[in-house]
C-alpha atoms as a PDB file:
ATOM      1  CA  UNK A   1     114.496-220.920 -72.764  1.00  0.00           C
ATOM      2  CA  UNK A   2     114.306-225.007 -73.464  1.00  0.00           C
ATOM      3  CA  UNK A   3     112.199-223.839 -76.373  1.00  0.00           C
ATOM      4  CA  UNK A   4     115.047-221.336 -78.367  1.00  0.00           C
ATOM      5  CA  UNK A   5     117.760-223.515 -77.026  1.00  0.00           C
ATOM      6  CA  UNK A   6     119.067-220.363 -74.830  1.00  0.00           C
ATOM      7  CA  UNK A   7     121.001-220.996 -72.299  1.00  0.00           C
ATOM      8  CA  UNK A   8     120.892-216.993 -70.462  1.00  0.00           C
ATOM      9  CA  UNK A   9     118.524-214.616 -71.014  1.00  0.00           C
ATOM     10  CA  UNK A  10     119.113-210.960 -70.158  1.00  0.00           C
ATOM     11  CA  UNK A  11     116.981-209.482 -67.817  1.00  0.00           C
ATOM     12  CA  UNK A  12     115.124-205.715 -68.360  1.00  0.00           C
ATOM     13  CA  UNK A  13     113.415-204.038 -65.920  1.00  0.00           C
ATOM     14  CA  UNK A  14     109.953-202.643 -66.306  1.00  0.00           C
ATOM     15  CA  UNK A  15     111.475-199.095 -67.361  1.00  0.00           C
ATOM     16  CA  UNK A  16     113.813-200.834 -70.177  1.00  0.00           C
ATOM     17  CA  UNK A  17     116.887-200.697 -67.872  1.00  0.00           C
ATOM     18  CA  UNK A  18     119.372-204.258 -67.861  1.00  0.00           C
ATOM     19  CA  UNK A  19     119.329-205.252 -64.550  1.00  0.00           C
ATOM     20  CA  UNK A  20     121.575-208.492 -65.749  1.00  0.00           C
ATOM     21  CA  UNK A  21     121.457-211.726 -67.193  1.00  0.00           C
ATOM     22  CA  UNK A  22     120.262-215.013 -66.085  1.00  0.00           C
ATOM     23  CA  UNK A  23     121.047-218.683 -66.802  1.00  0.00           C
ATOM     24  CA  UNK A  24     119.571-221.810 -66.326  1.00  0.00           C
ATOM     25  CA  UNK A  25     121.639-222.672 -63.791  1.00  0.00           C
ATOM     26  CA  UNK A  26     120.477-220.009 -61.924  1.00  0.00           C
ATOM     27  CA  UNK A  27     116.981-221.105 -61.792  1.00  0.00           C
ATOM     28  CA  UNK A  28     118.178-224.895 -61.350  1.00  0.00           C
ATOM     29  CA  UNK A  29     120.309-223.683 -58.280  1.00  0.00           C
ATOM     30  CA  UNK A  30     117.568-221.130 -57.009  1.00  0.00           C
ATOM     31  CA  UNK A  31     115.216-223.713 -57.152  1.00  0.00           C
ATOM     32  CA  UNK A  32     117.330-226.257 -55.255  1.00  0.00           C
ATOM     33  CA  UNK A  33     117.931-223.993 -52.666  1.00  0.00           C
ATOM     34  CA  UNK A  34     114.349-222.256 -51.807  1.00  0.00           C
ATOM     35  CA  UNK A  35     110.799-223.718 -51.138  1.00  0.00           C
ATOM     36  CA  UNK A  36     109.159-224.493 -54.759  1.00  0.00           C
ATOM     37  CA  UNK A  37     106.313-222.372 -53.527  1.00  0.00           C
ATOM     38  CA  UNK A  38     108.231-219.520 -52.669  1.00  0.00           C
ATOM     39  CA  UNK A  39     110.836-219.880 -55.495  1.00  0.00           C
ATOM     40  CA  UNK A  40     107.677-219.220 -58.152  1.00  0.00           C
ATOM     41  CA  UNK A  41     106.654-216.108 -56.355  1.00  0.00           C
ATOM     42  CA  UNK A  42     109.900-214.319 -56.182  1.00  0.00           C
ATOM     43  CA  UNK A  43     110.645-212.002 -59.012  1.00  0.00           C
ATOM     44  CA  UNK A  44     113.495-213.229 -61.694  1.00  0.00           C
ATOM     45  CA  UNK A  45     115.548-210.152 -60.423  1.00  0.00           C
ATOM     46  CA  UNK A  46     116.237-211.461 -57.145  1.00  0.00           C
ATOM     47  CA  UNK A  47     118.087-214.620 -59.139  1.00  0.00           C
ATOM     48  CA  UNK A  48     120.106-212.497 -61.176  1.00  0.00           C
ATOM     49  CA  UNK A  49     123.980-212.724 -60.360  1.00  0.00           C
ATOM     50  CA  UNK A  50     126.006-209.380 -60.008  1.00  0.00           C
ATOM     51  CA  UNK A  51     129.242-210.669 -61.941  1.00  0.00           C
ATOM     52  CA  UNK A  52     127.138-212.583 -64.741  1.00  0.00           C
ATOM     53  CA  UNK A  53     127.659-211.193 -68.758  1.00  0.00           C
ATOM     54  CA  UNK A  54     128.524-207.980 -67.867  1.00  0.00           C
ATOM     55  CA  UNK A  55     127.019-205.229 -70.684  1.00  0.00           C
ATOM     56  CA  UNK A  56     128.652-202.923 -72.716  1.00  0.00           C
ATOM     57  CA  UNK A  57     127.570-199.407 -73.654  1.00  0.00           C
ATOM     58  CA  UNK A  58     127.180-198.688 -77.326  1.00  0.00           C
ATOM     59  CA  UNK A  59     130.525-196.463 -76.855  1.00  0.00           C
ATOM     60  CA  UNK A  60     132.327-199.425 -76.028  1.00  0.00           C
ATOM     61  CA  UNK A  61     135.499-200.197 -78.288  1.00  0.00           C
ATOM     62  CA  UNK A  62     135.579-203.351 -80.610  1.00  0.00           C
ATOM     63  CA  UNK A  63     138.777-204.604 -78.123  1.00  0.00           C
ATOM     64  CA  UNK A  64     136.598-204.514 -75.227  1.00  0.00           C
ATOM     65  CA  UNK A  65     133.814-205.976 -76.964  1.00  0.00           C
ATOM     66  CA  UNK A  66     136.229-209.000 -78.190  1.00  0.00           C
ATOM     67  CA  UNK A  67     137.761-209.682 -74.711  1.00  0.00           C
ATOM     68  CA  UNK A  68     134.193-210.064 -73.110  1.00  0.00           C
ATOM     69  CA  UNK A  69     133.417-212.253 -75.973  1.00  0.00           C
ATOM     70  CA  UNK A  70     136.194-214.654 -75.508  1.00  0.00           C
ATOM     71  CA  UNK A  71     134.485-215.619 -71.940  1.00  0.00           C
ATOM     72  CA  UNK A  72     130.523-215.084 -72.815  1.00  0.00           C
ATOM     73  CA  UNK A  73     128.360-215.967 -75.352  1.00  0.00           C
ATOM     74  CA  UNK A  74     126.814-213.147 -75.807  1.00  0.00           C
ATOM     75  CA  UNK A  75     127.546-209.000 -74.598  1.00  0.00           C
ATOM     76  CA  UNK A  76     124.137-207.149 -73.784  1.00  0.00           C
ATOM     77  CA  UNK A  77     124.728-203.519 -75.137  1.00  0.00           C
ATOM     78  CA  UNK A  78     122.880-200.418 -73.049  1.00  0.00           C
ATOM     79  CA  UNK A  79     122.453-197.040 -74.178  1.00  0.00           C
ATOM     80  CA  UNK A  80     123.817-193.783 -71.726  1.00  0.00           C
ATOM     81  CA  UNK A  81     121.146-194.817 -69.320  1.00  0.00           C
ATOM     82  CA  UNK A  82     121.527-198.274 -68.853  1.00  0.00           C
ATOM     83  CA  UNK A  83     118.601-199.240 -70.956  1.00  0.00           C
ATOM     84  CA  UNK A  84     119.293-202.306 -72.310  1.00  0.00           C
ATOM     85  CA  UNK A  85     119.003-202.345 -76.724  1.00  0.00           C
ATOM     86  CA  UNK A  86     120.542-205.392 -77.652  1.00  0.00           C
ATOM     87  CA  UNK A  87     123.115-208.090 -77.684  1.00  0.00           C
ATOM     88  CA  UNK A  88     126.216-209.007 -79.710  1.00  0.00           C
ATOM     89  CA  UNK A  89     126.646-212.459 -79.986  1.00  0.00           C
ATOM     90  CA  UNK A  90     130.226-214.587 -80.654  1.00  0.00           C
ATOM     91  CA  UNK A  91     128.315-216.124 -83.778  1.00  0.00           C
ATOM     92  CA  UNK A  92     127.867-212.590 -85.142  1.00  0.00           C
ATOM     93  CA  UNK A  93     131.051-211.487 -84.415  1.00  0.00           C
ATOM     94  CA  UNK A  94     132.654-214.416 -85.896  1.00  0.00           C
ATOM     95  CA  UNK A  95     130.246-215.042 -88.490  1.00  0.00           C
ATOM     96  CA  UNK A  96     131.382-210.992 -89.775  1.00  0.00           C
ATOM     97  CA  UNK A  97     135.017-211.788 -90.038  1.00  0.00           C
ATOM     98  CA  UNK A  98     134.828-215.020 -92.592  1.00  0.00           C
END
C-alpha cells in the first residue's frame, strides 16, 4: 500500500466476490489491538469493516455513483453476483467532466 501511495485496498475473495475494503487504519488499529503474532496469522477478511466504501453494481445510476463519491475516494463496482470488477475513482470522475 506505502508503495502505490493507497490508502484502502478492496478486498476479493478467493472466488472473485468483494468482501469489502480495507484501510490502513485498519491494520494500524488491528494491530494495536491483537498480539503481533496472532495479528499476522489472521486472514485480511477478518479486518475488513462492514460500513467501509460500500460497492456499487454496474446497474447503479450516475446520482448514486456521485453521492458515494462525495464521501469515498473510490466506489468498488460488482457485477449481479457480487464479484468485484473494478473501481471508479473521484479523480476519474472529475478528471471526465473538465
Amino acid at each position: 500500500m506505502k508503495t502505490h501511495h493507497y490508502t484502502s485496498v478492496p478486498v476479493i475473495n478467493t472466488e472473485g466476490k468483494y468482501i469489502g475494503s480495507v484501510s490502513e487504519g485498519d491494520f494500524l488499529w488491528n494491530l494495536l489491538e491483537s498480539d503481533p503474532d496472532s495479528f499476522l496469522k489472521q486472514p485480511i477478511s477478518s479486518i475488513v469493516r462492514d460500513d467501509y466504501l460500500e460497492a456499487c453494481s454496474i446497474n447503479t445510476s450516475t446520482e448514486k455513483l456521485f453521492q458515494l463519491l462525495l464521501d469515498q475516494n473510490y466506489v468498488p463496482i460488482v457485477d449481479d453476483r457480487n464479484v468485484f470488477i473494478g473501481i471508479v475513482t473521484r479523480k476519474t470522475i472529475l478528471s471526465s467532466l473538465i
